[in-house]
N, C-alpha and C. Protein backbone atom coordinates (compact mmCIF):
# COMPACT_ATOMS: atom_id res chain seq x y z
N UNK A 1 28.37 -28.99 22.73
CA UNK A 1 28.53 -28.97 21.29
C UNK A 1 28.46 -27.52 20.82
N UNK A 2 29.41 -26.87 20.15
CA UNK A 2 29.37 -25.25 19.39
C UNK A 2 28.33 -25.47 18.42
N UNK A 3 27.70 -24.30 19.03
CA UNK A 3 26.85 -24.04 17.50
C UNK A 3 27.12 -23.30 16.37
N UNK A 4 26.63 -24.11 14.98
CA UNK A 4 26.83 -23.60 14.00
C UNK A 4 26.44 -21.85 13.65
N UNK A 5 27.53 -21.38 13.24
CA UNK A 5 27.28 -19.95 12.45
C UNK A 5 26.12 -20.05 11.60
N UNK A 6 24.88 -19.49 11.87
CA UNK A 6 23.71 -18.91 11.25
C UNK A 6 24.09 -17.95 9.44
N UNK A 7 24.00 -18.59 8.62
CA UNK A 7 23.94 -18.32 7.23
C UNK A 7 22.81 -18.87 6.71
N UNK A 8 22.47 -18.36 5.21
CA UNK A 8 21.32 -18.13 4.80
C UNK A 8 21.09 -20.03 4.48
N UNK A 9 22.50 -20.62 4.06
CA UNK A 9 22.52 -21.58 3.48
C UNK A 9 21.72 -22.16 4.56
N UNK A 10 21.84 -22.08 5.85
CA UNK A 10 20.83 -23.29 6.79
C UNK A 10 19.37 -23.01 6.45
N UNK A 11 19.13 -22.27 5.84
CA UNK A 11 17.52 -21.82 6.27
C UNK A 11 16.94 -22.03 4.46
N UNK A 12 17.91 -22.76 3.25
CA UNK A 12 16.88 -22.62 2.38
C UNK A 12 15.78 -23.70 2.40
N UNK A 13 16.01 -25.15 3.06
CA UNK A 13 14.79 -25.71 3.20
C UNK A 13 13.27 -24.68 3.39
N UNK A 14 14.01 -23.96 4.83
CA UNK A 14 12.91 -23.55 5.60
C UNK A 14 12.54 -22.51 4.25
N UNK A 15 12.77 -21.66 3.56
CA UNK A 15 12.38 -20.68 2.15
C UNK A 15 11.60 -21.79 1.39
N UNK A 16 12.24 -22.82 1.18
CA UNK A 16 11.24 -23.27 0.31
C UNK A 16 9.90 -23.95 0.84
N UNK A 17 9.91 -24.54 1.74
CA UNK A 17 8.46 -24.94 2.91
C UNK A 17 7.90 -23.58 2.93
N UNK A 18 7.96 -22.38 3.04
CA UNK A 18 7.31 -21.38 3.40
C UNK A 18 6.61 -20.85 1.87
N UNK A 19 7.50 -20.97 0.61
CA UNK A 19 6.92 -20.66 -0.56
C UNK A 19 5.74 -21.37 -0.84
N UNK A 20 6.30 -22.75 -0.56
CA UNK A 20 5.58 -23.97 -0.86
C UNK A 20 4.04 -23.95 -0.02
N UNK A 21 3.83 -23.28 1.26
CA UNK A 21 2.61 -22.74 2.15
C UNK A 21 2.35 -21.69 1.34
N UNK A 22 3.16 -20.83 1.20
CA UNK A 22 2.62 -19.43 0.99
C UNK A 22 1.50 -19.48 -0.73
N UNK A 23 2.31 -20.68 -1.42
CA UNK A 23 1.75 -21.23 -2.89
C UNK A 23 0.52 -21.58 -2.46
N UNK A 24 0.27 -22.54 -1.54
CA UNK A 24 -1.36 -22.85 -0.91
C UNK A 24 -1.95 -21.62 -1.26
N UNK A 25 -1.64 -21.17 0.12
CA UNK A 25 -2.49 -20.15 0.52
C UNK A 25 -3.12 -18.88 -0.79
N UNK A 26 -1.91 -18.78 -1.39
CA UNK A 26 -2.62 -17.99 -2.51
C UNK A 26 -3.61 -18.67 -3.45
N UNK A 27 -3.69 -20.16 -3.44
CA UNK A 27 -4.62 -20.77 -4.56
C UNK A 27 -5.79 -20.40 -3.71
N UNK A 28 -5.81 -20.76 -2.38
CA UNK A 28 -6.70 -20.97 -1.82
C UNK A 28 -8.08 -19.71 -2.02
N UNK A 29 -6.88 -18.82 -1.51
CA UNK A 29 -7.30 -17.29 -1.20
C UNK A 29 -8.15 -16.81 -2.68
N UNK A 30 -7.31 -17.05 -3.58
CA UNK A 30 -8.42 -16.57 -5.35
C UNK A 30 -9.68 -17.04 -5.21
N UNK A 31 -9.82 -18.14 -4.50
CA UNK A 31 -11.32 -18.35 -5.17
C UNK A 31 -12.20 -18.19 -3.75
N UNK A 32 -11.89 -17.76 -2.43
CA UNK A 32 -13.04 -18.04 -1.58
C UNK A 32 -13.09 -16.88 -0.58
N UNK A 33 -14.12 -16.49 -0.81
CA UNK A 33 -14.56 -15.00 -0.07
C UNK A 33 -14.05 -15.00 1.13
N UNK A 34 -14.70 -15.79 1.77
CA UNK A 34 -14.28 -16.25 3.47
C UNK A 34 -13.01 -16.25 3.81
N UNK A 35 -12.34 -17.06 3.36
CA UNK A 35 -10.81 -17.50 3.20
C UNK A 35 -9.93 -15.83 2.99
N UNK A 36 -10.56 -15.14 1.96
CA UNK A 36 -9.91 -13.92 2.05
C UNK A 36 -9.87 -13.58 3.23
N UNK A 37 -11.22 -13.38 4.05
CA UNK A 37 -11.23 -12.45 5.23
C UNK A 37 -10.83 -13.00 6.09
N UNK A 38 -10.66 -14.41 6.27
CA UNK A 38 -10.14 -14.73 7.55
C UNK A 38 -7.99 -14.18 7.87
N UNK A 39 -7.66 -14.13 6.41
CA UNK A 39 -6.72 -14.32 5.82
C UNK A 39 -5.94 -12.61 6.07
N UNK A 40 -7.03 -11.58 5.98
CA UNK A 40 -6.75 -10.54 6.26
C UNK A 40 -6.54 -10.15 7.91
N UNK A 41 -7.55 -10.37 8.55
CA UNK A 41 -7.14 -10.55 10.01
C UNK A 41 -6.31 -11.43 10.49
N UNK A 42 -5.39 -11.89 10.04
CA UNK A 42 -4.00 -12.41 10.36
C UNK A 42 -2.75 -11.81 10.38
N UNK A 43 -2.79 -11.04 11.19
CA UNK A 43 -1.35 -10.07 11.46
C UNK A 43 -0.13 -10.43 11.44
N UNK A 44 0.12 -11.61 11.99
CA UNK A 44 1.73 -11.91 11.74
C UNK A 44 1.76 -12.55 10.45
N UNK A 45 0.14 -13.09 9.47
CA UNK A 45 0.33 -13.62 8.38
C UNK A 45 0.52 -12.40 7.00
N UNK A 46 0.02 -11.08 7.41
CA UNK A 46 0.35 -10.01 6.53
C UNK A 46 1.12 -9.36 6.79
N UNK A 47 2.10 -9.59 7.74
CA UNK A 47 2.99 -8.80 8.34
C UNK A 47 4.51 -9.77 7.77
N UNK A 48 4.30 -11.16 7.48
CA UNK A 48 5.23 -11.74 6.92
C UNK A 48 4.85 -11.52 5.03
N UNK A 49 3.67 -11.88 4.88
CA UNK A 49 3.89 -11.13 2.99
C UNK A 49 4.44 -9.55 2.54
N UNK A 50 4.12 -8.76 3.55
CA UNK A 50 4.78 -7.75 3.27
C UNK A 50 6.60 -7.79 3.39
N UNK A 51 6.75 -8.80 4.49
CA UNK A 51 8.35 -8.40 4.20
C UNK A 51 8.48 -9.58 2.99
N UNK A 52 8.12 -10.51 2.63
CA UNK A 52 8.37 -10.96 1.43
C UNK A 52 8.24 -10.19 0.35
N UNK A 53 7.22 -9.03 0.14
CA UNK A 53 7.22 -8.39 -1.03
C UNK A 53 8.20 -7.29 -0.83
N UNK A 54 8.75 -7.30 0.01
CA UNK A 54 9.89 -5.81 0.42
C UNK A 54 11.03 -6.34 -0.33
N UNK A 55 11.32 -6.34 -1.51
CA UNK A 55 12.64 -7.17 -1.45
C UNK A 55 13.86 -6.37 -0.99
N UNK A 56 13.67 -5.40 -0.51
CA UNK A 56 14.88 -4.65 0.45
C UNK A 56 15.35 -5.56 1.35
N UNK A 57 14.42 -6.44 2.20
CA UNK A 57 14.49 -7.16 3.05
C UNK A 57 14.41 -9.09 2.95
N UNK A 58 13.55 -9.11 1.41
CA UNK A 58 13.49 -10.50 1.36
C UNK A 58 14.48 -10.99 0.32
N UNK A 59 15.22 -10.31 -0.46
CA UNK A 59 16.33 -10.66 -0.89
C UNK A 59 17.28 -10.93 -0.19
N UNK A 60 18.01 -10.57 0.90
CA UNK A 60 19.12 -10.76 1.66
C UNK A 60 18.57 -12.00 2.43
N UNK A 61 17.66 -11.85 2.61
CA UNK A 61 17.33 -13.09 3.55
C UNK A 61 16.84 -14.02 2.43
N UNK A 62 16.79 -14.18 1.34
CA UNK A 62 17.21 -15.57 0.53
C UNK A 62 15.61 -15.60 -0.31
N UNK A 63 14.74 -14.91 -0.03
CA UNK A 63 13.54 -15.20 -0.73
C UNK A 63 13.89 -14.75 -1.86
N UNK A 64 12.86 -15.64 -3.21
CA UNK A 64 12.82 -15.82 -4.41
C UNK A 64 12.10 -14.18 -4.97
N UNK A 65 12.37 -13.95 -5.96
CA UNK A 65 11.45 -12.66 -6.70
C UNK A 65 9.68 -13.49 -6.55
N UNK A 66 9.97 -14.91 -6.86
CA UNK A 66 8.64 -15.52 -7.46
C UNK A 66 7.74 -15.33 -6.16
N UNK A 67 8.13 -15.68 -4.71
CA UNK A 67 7.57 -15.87 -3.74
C UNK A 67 7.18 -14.42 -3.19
N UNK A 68 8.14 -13.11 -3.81
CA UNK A 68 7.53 -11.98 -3.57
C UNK A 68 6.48 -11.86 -4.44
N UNK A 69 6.12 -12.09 -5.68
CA UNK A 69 5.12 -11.90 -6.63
C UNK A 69 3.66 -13.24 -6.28
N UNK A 70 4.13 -13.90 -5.52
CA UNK A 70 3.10 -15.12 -4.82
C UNK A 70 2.20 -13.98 -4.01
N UNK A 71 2.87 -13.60 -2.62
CA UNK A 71 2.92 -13.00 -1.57
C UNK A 71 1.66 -11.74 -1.80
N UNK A 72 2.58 -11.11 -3.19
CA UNK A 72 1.48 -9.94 -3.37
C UNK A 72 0.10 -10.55 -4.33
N UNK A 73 0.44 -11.00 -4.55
CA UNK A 73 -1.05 -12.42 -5.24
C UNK A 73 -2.14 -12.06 -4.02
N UNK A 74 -1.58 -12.86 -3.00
CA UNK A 74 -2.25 -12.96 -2.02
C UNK A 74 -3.10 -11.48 -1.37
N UNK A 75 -2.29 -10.65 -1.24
CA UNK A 75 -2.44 -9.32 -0.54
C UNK A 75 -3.84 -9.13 -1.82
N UNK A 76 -3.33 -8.78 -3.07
CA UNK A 76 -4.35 -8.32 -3.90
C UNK A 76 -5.97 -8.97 -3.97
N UNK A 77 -5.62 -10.71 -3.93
CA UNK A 77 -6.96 -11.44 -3.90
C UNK A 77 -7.80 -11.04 -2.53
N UNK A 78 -7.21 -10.64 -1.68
CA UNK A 78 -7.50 -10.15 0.02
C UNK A 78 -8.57 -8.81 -0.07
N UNK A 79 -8.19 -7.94 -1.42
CA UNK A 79 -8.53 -6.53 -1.47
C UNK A 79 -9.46 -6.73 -2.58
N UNK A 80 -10.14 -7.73 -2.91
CA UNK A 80 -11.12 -7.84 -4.02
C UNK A 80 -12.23 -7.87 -3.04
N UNK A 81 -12.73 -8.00 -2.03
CA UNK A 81 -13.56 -8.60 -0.67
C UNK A 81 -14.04 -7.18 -0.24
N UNK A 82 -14.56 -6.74 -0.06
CA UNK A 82 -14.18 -5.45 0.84
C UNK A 82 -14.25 -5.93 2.38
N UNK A 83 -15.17 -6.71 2.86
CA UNK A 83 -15.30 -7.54 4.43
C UNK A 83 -13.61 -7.58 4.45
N UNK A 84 -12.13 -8.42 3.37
CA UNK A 84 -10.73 -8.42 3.95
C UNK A 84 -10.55 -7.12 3.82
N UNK A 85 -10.54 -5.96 2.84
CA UNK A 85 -10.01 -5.33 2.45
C UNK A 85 -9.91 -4.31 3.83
N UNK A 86 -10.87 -4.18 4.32
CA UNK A 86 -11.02 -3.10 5.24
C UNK A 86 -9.69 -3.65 6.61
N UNK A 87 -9.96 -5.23 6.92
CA UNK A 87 -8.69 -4.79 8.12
C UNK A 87 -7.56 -4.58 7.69
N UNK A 88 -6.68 -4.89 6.35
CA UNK A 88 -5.62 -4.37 5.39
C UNK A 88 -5.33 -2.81 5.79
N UNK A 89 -6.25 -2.26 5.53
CA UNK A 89 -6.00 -0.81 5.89
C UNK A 89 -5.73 -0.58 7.17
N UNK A 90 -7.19 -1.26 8.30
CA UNK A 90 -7.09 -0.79 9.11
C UNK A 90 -5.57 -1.35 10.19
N UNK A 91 -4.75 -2.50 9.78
CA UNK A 91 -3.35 -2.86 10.57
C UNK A 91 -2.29 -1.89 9.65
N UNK A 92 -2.25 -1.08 8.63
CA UNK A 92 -1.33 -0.05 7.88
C UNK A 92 -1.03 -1.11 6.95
N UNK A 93 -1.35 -1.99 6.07
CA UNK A 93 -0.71 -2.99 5.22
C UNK A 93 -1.15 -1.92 3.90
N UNK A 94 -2.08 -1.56 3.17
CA UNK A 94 -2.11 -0.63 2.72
C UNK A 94 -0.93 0.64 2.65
N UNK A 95 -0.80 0.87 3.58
CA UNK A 95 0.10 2.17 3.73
C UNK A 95 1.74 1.46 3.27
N UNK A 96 2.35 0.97 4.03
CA UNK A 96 3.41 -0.78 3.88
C UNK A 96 3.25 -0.61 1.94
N UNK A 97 2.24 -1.27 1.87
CA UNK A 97 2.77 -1.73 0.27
C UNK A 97 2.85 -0.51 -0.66
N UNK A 98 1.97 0.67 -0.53
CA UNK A 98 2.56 1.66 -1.21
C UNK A 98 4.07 2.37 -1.25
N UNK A 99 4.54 1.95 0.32
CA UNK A 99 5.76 2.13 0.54
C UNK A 99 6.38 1.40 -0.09
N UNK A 100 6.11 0.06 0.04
CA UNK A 100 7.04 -0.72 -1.23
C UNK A 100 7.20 -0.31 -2.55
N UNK A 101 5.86 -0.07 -2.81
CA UNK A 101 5.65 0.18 -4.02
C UNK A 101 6.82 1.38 -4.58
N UNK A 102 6.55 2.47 -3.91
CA UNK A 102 7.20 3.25 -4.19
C UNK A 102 9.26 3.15 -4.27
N UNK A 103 9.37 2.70 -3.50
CA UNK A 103 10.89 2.58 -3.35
C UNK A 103 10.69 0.94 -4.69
N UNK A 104 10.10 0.63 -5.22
CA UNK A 104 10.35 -0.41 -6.11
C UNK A 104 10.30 0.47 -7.48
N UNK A 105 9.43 1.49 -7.74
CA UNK A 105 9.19 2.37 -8.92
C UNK A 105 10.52 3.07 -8.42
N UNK A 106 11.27 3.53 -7.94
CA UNK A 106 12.40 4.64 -8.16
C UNK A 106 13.40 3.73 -8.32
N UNK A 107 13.51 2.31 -7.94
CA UNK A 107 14.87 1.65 -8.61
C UNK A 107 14.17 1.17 -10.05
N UNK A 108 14.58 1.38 -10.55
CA UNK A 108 14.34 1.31 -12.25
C UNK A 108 15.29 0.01 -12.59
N UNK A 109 16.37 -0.41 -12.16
CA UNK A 109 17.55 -1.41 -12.28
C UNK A 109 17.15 -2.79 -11.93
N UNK A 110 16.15 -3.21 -11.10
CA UNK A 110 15.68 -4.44 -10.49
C UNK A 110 14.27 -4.58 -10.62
N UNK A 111 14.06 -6.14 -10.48
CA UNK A 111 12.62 -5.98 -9.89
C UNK A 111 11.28 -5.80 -10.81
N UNK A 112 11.76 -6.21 -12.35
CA UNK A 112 10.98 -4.91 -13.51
C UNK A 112 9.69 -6.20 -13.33
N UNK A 113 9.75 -7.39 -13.24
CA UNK A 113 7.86 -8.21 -12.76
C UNK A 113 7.61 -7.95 -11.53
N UNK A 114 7.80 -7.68 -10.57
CA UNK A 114 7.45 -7.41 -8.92
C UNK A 114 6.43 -5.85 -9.71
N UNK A 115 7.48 -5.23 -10.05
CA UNK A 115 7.26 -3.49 -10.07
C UNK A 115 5.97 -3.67 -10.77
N UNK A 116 6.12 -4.27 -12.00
CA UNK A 116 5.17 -4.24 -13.17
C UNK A 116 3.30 -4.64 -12.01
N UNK A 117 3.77 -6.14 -11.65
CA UNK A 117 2.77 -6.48 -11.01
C UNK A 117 1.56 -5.51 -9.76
N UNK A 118 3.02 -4.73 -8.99
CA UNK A 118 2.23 -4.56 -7.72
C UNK A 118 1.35 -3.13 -8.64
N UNK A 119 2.57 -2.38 -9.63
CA UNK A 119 1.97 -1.43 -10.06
C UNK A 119 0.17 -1.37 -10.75
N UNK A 120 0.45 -2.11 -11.42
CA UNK A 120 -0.57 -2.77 -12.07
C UNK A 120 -2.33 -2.80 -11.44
N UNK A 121 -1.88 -3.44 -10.12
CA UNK A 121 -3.28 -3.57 -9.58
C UNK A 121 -3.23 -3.04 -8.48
N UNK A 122 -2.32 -1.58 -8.63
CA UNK A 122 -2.78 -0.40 -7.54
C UNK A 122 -3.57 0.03 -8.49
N UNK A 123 -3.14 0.55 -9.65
CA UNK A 123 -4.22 1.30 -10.76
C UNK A 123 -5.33 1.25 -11.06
């Protein structure tokens, strides 16, 4: 049997199951200390919110603005802890979102709640 050509259209279930987790996880994450930190030592789990908040990268691949502004929810409730905050830094996720940050402040044309948000609670 040929397999089907890979387009974004096969994969929006899978975008929305992942928002739909990623929506958990951020309720979860606001209210419970623990939950932050376990949440921070999860590398492939902050290593996927960052490319969701990249929208360099999570736009083409079909993610929502909303699920980038979920994503960094998460990252921020992570950095209220200092016990999460510290492995953030210490895997470069810190370093990562200022990079975002920055290439999101020089496009002025897109993005103006992502920008507003991440800006916001670097300050």
């Amino acid at each position: 049997m040929p397999m089907l050509p890979v387009t974004i259209v096969h994969f929006k279930p899978f975008h929305s199951l992942i928002l739909s987790s990623v929506s958990f996880i951020c309720r979860l994450v606001e209210y419970d200390p623990n939950l932050q930190e376990e949440v921070s030592k999860m590398s492939p789990l902050i290593d996927k919110l960052l490319f969701m908040i990249d929208r360099c990268q999570s736009e083409p691949a079909g993610y929502s603005l909303y699920s980038s502004q979920v994503a960094s929810d998460i990252l921020f409730y992570c950095t209220c802890n200092i016990k999460s905050a510290q492995p953030l830094v210490d895997c470069g996720a810190l370093e990562k979102i200022l990079n975002i940050t920055q290439k999101l402040l020089i496009d002025k044309d897109r993005d103006a709640p992502l920008r507003w948000e991440i800006y916001c609670r670097l300050v």
